[in-house]
C-alpha atoms as a PDB file:
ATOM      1  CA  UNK A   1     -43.371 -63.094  -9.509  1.00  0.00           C
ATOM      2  CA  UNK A   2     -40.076 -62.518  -7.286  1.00  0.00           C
ATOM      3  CA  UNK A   3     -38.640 -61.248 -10.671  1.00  0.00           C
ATOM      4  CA  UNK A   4     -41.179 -58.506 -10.688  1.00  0.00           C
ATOM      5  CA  UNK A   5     -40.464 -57.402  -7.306  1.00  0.00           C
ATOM      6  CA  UNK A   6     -37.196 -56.972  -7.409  1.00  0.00           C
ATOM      7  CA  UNK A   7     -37.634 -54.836 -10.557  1.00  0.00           C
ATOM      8  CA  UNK A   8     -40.284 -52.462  -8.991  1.00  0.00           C
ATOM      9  CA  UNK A   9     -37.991 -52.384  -6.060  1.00  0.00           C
ATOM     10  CA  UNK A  10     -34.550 -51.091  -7.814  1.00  0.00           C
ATOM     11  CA  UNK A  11     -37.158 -49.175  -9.767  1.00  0.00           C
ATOM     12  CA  UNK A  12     -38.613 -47.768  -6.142  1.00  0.00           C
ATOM     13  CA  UNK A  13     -34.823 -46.896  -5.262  1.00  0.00           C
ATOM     14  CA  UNK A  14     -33.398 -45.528  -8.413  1.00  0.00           C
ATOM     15  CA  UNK A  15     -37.257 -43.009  -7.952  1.00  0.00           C
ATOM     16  CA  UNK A  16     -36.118 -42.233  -4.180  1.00  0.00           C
ATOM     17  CA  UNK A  17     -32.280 -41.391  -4.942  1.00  0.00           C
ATOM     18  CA  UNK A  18     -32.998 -39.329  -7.408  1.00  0.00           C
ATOM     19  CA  UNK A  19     -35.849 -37.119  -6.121  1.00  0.00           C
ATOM     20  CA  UNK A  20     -33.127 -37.209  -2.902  1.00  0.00           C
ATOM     21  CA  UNK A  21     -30.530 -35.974  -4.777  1.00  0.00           C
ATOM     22  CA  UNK A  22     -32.813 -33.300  -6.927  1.00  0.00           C
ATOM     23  CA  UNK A  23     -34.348 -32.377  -3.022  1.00  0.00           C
ATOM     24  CA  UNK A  24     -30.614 -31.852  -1.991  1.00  0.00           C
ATOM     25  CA  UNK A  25     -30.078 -29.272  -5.224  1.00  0.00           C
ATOM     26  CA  UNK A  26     -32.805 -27.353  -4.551  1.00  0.00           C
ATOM     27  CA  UNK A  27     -32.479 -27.433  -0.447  1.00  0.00           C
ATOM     28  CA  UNK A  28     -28.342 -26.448  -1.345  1.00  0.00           C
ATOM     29  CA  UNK A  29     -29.627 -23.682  -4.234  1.00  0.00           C
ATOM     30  CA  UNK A  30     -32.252 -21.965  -1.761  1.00  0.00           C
ATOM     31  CA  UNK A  31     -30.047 -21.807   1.270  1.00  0.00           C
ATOM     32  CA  UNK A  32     -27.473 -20.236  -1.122  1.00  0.00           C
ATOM     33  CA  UNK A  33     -29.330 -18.008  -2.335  1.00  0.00           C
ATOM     34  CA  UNK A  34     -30.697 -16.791   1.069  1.00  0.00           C
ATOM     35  CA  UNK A  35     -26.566 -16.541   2.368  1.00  0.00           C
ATOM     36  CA  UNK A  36     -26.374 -13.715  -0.586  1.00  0.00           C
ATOM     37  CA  UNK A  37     -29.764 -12.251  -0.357  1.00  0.00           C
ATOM     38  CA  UNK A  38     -28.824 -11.481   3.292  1.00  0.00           C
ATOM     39  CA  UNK A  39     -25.043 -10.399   3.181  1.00  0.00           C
ATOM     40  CA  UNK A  40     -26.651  -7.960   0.163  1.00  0.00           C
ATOM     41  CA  UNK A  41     -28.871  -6.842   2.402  1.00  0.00           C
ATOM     42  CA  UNK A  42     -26.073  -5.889   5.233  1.00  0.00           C
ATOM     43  CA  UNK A  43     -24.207  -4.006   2.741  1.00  0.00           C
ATOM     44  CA  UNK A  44     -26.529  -1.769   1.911  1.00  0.00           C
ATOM     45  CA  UNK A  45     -27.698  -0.821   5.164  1.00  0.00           C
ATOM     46  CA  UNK A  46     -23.691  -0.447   5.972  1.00  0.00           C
ATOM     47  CA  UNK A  47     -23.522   1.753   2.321  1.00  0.00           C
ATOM     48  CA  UNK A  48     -26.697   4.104   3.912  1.00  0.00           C
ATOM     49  CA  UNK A  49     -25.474   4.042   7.221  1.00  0.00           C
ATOM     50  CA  UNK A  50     -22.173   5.688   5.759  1.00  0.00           C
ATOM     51  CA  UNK A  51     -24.146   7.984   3.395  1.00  0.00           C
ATOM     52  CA  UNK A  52     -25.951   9.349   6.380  1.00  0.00           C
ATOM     53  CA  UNK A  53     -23.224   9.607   8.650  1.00  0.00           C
ATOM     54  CA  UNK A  54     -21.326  11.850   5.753  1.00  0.00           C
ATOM     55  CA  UNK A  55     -23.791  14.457   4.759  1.00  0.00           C
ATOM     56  CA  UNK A  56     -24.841  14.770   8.732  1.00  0.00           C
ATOM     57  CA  UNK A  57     -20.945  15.505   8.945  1.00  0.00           C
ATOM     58  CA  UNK A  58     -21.166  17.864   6.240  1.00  0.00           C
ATOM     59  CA  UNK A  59     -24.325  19.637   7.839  1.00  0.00           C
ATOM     60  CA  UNK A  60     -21.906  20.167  10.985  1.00  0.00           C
ATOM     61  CA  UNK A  61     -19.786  21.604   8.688  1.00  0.00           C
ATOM     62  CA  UNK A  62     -22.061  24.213   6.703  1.00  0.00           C
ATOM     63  CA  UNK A  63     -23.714  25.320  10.110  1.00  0.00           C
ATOM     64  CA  UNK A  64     -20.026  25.723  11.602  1.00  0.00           C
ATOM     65  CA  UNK A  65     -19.567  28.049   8.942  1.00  0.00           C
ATOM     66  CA  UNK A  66     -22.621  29.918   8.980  1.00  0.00           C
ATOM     67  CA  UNK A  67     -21.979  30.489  13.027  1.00  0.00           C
ATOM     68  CA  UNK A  68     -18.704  31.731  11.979  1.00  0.00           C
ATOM     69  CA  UNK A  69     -19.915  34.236   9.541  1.00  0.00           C
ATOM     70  CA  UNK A  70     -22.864  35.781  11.626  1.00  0.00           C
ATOM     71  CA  UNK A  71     -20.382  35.740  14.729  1.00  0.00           C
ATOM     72  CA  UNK A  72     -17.171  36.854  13.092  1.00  0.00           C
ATOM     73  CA  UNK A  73     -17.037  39.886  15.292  1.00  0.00           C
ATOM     74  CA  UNK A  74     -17.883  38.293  18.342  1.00  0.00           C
ATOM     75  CA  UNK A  75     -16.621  34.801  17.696  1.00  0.00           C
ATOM     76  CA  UNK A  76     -13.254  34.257  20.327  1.00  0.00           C
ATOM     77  CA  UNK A  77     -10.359  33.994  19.189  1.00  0.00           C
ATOM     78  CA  UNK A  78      -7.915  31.699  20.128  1.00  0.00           C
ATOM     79  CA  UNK A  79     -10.815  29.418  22.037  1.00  0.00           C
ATOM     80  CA  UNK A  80     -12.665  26.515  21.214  1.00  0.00           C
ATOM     81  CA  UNK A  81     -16.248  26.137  20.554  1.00  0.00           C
ATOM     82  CA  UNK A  82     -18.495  22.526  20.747  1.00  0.00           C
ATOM     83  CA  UNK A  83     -21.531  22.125  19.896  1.00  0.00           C
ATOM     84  CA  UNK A  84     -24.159  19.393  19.188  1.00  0.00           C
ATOM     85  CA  UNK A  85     -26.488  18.799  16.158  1.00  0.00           C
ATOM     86  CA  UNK A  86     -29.344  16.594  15.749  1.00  0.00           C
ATOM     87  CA  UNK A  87     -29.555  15.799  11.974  1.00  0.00           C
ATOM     88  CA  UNK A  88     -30.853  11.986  11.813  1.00  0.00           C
ATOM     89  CA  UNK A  89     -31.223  11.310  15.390  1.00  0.00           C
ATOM     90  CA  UNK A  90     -30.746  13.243  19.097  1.00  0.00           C
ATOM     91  CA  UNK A  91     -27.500  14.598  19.180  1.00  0.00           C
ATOM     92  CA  UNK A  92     -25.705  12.616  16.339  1.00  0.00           C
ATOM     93  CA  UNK A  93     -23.194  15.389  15.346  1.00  0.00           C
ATOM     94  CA  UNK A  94     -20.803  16.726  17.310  1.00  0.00           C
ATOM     95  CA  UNK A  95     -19.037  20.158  15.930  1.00  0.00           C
ATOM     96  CA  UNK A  96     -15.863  21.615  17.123  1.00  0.00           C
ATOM     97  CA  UNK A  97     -14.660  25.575  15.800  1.00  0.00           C
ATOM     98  CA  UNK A  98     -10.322  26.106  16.802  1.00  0.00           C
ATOM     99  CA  UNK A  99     -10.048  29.737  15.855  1.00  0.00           C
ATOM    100  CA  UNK A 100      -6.090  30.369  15.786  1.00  0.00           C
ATOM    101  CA  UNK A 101      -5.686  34.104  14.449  1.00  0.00           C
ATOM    102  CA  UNK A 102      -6.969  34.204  11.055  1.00  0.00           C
ATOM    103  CA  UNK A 103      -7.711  30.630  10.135  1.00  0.00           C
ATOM    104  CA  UNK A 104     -10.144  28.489  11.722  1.00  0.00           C
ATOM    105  CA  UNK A 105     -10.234  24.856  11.983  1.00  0.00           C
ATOM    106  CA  UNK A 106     -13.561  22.963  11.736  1.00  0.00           C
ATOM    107  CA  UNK A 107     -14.288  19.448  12.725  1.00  0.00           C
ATOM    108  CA  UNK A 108     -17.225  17.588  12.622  1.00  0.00           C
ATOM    109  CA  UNK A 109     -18.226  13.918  13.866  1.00  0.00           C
ATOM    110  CA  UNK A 110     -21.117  12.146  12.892  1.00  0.00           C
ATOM    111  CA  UNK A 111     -23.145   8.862  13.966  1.00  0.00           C
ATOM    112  CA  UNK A 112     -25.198   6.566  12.212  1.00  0.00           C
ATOM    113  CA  UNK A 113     -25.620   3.015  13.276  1.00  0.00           C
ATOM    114  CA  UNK A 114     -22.098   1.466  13.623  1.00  0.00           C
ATOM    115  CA  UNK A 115     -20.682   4.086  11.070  1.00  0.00           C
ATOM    116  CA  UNK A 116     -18.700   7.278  11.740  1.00  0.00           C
ATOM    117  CA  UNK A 117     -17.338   9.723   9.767  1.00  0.00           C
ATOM    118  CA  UNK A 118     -15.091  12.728  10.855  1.00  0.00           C
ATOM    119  CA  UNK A 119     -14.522  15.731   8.073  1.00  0.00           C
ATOM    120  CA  UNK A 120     -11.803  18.352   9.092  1.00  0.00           C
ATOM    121  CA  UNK A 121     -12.214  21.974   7.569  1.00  0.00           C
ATOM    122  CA  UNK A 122      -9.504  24.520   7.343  1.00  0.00           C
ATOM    123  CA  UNK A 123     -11.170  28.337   6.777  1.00  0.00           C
ATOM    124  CA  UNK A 124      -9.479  31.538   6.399  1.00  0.00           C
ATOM    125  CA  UNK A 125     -10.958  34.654   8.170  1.00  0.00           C
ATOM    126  CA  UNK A 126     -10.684  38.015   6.026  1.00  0.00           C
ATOM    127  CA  UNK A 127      -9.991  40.073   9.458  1.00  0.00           C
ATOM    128  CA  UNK A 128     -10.870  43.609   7.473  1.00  0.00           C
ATOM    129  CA  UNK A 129     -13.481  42.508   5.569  1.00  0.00           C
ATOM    130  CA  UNK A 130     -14.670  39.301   7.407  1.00  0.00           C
ATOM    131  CA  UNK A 131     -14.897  37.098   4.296  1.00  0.00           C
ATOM    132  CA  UNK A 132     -14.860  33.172   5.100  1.00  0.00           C
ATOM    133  CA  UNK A 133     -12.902  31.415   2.466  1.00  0.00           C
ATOM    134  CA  UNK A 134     -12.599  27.555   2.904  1.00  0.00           C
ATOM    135  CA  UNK A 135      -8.894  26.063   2.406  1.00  0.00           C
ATOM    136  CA  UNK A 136      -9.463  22.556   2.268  1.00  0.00           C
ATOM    137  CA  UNK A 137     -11.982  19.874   3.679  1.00  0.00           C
ATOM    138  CA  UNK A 138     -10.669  16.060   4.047  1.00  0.00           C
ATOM    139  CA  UNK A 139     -12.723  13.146   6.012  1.00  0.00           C
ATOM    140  CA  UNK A 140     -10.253  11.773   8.811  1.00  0.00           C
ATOM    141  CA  UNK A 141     -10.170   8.362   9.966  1.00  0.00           C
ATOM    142  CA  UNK A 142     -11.119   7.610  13.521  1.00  0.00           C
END
């Protein structure tokens, strides 16, 4: 009878290490998996937060130019011009116009979350005929 005891007993422990050690792979496996699932998760919201930034900087940009073009008459030379946008929240853009003779430099800074974005846009002004004609956009680091 002690015989049979000690059997079911290394039988009990062999039972508990491995559902321990099978517990242990599935605890590790799940927690792993969550680690990913979330730093996935942060990416994309960084990845849309940068999205949205961009095209609200580009929005500065296109309503930069159409100020320009129904202004070009009465738009200063030689001074600068700031204005504000509200594209995904209050006041998220910020727009500056440096008119310097016939070319006109446009920059616009966007907001979204912990992203920005800064594009810089070089026009020329057609002083006879008043024709905008962009030069060349590029995003600038801040």
């Amino acid at each position: 009878m002690f015989h049979y005891k000690i059997k079911n007993f290394r039988r009990g422990v062999a039972a508990l290490i491995t559902v321990l050690s099978f517990g242990g792979l599935i605890f590790t496996i799940s927690m792993g998996s969550a680690i990913v699932a979330f730093w996935a998760n942060q990416n994309i919201k960084s990845i849309r937060d940068s999205n949205k930034a961009f095209y609200a900087a580009q929005s500065g940009l296109q309503d930069a130019l159409i100020k320009l073009e129904r202004n070009k008459d009465n738009f200063p030379a030689n001074s600068t011009s700031t204005f504000s946008l509200s594209i995904n929240g209050a006041s998220d853009v910020t727009v500056s116009i440096y008119p310097v003779n016939n070319v006109a430099t446009i920059t616009a800074t966007s907001t979204s979350g912990f992203v920005n974005k800064k594009l810089q846009a070089v026009v020329d002004i057609n002083s006879t005929t008043g024709l905008i004609t962009p030069t060349s956009t590029i995003e600038q680091t801040l």
